[in-house]
C-alpha atoms as a PDB file:
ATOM      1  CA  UNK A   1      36.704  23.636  10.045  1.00  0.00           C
ATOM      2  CA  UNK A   2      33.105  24.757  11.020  1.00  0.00           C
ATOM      3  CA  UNK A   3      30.660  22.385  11.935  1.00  0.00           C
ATOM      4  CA  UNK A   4      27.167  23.547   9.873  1.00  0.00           C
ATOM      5  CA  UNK A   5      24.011  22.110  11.575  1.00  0.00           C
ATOM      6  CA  UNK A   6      21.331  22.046   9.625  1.00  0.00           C
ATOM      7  CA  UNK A   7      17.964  24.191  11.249  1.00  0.00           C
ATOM      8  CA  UNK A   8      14.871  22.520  12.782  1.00  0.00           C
ATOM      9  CA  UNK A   9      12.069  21.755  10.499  1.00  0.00           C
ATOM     10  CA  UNK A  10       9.188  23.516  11.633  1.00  0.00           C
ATOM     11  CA  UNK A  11       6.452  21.211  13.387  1.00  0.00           C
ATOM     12  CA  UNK A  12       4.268  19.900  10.653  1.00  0.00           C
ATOM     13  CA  UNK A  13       0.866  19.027  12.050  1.00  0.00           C
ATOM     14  CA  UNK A  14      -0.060  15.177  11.590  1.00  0.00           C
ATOM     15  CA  UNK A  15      -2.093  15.069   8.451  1.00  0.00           C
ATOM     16  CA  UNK A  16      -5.404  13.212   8.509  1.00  0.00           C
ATOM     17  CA  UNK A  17      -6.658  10.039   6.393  1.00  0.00           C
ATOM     18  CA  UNK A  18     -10.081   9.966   5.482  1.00  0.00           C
ATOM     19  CA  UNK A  19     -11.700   6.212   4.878  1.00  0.00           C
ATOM     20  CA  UNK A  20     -14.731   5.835   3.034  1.00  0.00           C
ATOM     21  CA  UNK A  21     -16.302   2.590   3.211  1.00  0.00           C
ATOM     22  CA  UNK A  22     -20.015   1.936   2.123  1.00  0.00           C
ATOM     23  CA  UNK A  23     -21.088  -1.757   2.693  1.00  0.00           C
ATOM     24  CA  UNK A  24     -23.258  -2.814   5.653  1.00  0.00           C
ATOM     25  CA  UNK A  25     -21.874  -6.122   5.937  1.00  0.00           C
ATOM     26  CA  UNK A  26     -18.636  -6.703   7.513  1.00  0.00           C
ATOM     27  CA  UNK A  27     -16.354  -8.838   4.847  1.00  0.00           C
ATOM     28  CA  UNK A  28     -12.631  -8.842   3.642  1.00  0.00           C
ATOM     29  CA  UNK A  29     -12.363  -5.419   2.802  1.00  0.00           C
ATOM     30  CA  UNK A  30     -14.012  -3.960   5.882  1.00  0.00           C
ATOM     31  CA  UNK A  31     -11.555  -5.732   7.880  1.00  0.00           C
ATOM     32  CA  UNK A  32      -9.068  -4.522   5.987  1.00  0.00           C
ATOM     33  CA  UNK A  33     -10.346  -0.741   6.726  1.00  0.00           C
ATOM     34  CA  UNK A  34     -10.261  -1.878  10.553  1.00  0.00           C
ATOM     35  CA  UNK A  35      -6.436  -3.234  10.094  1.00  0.00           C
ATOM     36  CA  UNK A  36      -5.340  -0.356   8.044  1.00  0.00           C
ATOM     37  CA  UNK A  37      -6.980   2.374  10.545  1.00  0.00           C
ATOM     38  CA  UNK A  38      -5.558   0.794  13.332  1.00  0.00           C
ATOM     39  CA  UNK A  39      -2.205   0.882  12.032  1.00  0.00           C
ATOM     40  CA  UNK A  40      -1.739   3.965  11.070  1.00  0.00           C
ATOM     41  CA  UNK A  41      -3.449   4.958  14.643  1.00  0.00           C
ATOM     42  CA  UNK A  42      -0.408   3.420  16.587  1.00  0.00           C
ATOM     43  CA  UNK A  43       1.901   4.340  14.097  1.00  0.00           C
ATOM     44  CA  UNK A  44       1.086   8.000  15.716  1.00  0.00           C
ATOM     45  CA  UNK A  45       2.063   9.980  12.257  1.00  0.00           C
ATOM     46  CA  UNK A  46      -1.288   9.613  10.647  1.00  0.00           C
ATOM     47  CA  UNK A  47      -4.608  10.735  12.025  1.00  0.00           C
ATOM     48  CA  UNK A  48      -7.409   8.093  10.297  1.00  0.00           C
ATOM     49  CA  UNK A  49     -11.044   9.115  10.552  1.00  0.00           C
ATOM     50  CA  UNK A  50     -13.416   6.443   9.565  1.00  0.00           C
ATOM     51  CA  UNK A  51     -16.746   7.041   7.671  1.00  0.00           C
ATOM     52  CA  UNK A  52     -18.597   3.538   7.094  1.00  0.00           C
ATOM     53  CA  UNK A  53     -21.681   1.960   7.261  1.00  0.00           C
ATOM     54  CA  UNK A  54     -20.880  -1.324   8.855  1.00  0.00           C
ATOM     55  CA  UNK A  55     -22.007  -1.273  12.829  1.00  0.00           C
ATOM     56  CA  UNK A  56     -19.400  -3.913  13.020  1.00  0.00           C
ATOM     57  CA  UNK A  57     -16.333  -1.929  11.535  1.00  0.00           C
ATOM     58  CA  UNK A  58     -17.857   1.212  13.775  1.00  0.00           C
ATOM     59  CA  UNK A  59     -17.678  -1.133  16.814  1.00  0.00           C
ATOM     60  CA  UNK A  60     -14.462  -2.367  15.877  1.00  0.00           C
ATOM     61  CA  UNK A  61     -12.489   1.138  15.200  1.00  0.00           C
ATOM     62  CA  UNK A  62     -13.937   2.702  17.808  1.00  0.00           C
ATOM     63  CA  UNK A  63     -12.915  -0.423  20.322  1.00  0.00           C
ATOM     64  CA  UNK A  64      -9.043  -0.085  18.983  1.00  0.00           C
ATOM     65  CA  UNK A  65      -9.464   3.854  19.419  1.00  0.00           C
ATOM     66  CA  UNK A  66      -9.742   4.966  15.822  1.00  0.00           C
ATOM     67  CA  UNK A  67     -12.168   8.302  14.810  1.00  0.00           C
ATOM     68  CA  UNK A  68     -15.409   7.161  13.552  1.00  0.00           C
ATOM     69  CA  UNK A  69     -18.446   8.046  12.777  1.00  0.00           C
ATOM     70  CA  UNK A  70     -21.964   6.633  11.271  1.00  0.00           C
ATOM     71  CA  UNK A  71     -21.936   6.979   7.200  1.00  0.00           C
ATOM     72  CA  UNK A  72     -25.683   7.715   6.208  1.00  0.00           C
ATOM     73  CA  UNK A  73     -24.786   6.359   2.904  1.00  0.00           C
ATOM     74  CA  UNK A  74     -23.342   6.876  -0.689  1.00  0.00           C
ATOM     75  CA  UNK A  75     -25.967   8.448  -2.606  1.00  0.00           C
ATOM     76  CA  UNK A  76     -28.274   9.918   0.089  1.00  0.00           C
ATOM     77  CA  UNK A  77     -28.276  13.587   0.780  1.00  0.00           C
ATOM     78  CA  UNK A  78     -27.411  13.382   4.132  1.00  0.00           C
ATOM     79  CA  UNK A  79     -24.251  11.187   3.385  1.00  0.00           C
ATOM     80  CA  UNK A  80     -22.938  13.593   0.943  1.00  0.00           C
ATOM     81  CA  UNK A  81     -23.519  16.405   3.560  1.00  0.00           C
ATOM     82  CA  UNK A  82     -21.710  13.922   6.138  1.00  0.00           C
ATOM     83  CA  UNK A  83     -18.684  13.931   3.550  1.00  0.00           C
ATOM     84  CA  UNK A  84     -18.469  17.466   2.845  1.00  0.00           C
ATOM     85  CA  UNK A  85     -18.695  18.175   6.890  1.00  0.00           C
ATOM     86  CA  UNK A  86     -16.214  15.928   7.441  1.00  0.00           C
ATOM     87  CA  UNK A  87     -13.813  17.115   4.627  1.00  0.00           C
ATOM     88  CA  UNK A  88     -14.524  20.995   5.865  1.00  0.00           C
ATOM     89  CA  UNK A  89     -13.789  20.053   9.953  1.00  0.00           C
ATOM     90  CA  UNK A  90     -11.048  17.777   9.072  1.00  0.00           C
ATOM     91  CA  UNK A  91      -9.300  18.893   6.173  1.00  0.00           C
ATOM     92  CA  UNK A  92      -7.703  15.250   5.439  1.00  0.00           C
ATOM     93  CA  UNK A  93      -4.509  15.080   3.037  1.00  0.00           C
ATOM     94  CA  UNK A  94      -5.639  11.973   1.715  1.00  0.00           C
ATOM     95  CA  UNK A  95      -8.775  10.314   0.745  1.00  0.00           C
ATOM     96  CA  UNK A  96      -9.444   6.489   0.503  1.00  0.00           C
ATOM     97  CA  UNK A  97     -12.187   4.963  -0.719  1.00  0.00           C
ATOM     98  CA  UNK A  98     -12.399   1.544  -0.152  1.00  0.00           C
ATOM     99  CA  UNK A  99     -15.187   0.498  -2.664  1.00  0.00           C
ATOM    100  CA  UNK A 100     -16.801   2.061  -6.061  1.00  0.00           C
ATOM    101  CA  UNK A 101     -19.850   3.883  -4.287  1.00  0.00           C
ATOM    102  CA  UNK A 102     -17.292   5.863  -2.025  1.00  0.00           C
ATOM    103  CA  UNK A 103     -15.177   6.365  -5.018  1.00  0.00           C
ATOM    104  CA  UNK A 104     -18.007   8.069  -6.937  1.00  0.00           C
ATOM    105  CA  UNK A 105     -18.946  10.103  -3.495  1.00  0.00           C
ATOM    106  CA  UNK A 106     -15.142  11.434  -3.544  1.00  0.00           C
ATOM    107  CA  UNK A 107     -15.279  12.037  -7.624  1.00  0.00           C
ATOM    108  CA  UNK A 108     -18.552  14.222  -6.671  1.00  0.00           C
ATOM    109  CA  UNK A 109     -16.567  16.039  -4.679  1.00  0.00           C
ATOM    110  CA  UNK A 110     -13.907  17.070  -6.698  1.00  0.00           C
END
Protein backbone atom coordinates (compact mmCIF):
# COMPACT_ATOMS: atom_id res chain seq x y z
CA UNK A 1 0.00 0.00 0.00
CA UNK A 2 1.11 3.70 -0.49
CA UNK A 3 0.96 6.00 2.18
CA UNK A 4 -0.74 9.50 0.54
CA UNK A 5 0.15 12.59 2.67
CA UNK A 6 -1.84 15.20 2.17
CA UNK A 7 0.25 18.76 0.95
CA UNK A 8 0.90 21.78 3.23
CA UNK A 9 -1.66 24.44 3.26
CA UNK A 10 -0.14 27.47 2.20
CA UNK A 11 0.51 30.09 5.13
CA UNK A 12 -2.64 32.09 5.47
CA UNK A 13 -1.85 35.46 6.98
CA UNK A 14 -3.72 36.09 10.44
CA UNK A 15 -6.80 38.01 9.51
CA UNK A 16 -7.60 41.18 11.43
CA UNK A 17 -10.79 42.13 13.68
CA UNK A 18 -11.86 45.51 13.60
CA UNK A 19 -13.87 46.83 16.96
CA UNK A 20 -15.90 49.76 16.81
CA UNK A 21 -17.00 51.10 19.97
CA UNK A 22 -18.46 54.72 20.39
CA UNK A 23 -19.32 55.54 24.09
CA UNK A 24 -17.08 57.73 26.27
CA UNK A 25 -17.93 56.12 29.37
CA UNK A 26 -16.49 52.91 30.31
CA UNK A 27 -19.61 50.39 31.19
CA UNK A 28 -20.52 46.64 30.56
CA UNK A 29 -20.05 46.59 27.05
CA UNK A 30 -16.75 48.44 26.91
CA UNK A 31 -15.39 45.93 29.15
CA UNK A 32 -16.57 43.47 27.20
CA UNK A 33 -14.59 45.04 24.02
CA UNK A 34 -11.44 45.00 26.47
CA UNK A 35 -12.13 41.08 27.36
CA UNK A 36 -12.94 40.12 23.87
CA UNK A 37 -9.72 42.04 22.34
CA UNK A 38 -7.61 40.60 24.74
CA UNK A 39 -8.60 37.22 24.01
CA UNK A 40 -8.36 36.95 20.76
CA UNK A 41 -4.77 38.84 21.24
CA UNK A 42 -3.34 35.76 23.21
CA UNK A 43 -5.19 33.44 21.32
CA UNK A 44 -2.41 34.57 18.55
CA UNK A 45 -4.86 33.63 15.40
CA UNK A 46 -6.68 36.89 15.33
CA UNK A 47 -5.18 40.32 14.97
CA UNK A 48 -7.90 42.87 16.95
CA UNK A 49 -7.51 46.57 16.30
CA UNK A 50 -9.53 48.71 18.55
CA UNK A 51 -11.26 52.01 17.49
CA UNK A 52 -13.17 53.59 20.63
CA UNK A 53 -13.76 56.55 22.33
CA UNK A 54 -13.42 55.57 25.92
CA UNK A 55 -9.77 56.83 27.38
CA UNK A 56 -10.40 54.05 29.76
CA UNK A 57 -10.89 51.09 27.21
CA UNK A 58 -7.75 52.90 25.19
CA UNK A 59 -5.76 52.66 28.47
CA UNK A 60 -6.90 49.33 29.10
CA UNK A 61 -6.15 47.60 25.49
CA UNK A 62 -3.24 49.24 25.06
CA UNK A 63 -1.97 48.08 28.83
CA UNK A 64 -2.87 44.20 27.81
CA UNK A 65 -1.07 44.92 24.33
CA UNK A 66 -4.03 45.15 22.00
CA UNK A 67 -3.90 47.78 18.67
CA UNK A 68 -5.67 50.88 19.45
CA UNK A 69 -6.24 53.95 18.51
CA UNK A 70 -8.36 57.30 19.46
CA UNK A 71 -12.02 57.17 17.66
CA UNK A 72 -12.89 60.92 16.81
CA UNK A 73 -16.40 59.82 16.82
CA UNK A 74 -19.48 58.30 14.95
CA UNK A 75 -20.84 60.96 12.94
CA UNK A 76 -17.93 63.46 12.68
CA UNK A 77 -15.97 63.75 9.52
CA UNK A 78 -12.87 62.98 10.88
CA UNK A 79 -14.18 59.65 12.48
CA UNK A 80 -15.51 58.43 9.28
CA UNK A 81 -12.09 59.30 7.65
CA UNK A 82 -10.48 57.40 10.80
CA UNK A 83 -12.71 54.30 9.68
CA UNK A 84 -12.08 54.32 6.13
CA UNK A 85 -8.07 54.73 6.96
CA UNK A 86 -8.23 52.11 9.11
CA UNK A 87 -10.28 49.71 6.85
CA UNK A 88 -7.77 50.74 3.73
CA UNK A 89 -4.26 50.07 6.06
CA UNK A 90 -5.75 47.15 7.71
CA UNK A 91 -7.94 45.39 5.51
CA UNK A 92 -9.85 43.51 8.55
CA UNK A 93 -11.97 40.24 7.65
CA UNK A 94 -14.39 41.10 10.12
CA UNK A 95 -16.07 44.07 11.48
CA UNK A 96 -17.72 44.46 14.99
CA UNK A 97 -19.56 47.04 16.11
CA UNK A 98 -20.28 47.02 19.51
CA UNK A 99 -23.16 49.65 19.71
CA UNK A 100 -25.84 51.25 17.11
CA UNK A 101 -23.71 54.48 16.23
CA UNK A 102 -20.74 52.15 15.08
CA UNK A 103 -23.22 49.98 13.40
CA UNK A 104 -24.56 52.86 11.27
CA UNK A 105 -20.67 54.05 10.69
CA UNK A 106 -20.02 50.36 9.22
CA UNK A 107 -23.60 50.40 7.18
CA UNK A 108 -22.11 53.85 5.68
CA UNK A 109 -19.49 52.07 4.61
CA UNK A 110 -20.84 49.42 2.77
Amino acid sequence: MVKRTMPEAPFAPTPVVLHLDSSRAFRGGQRQVWLLADQQRRSGSIRPFVLARSEELLARCEGAGVACQRWAGAWSVRGLWQVRRSIASLSPGVFHAHDSKAHGVLRLRS
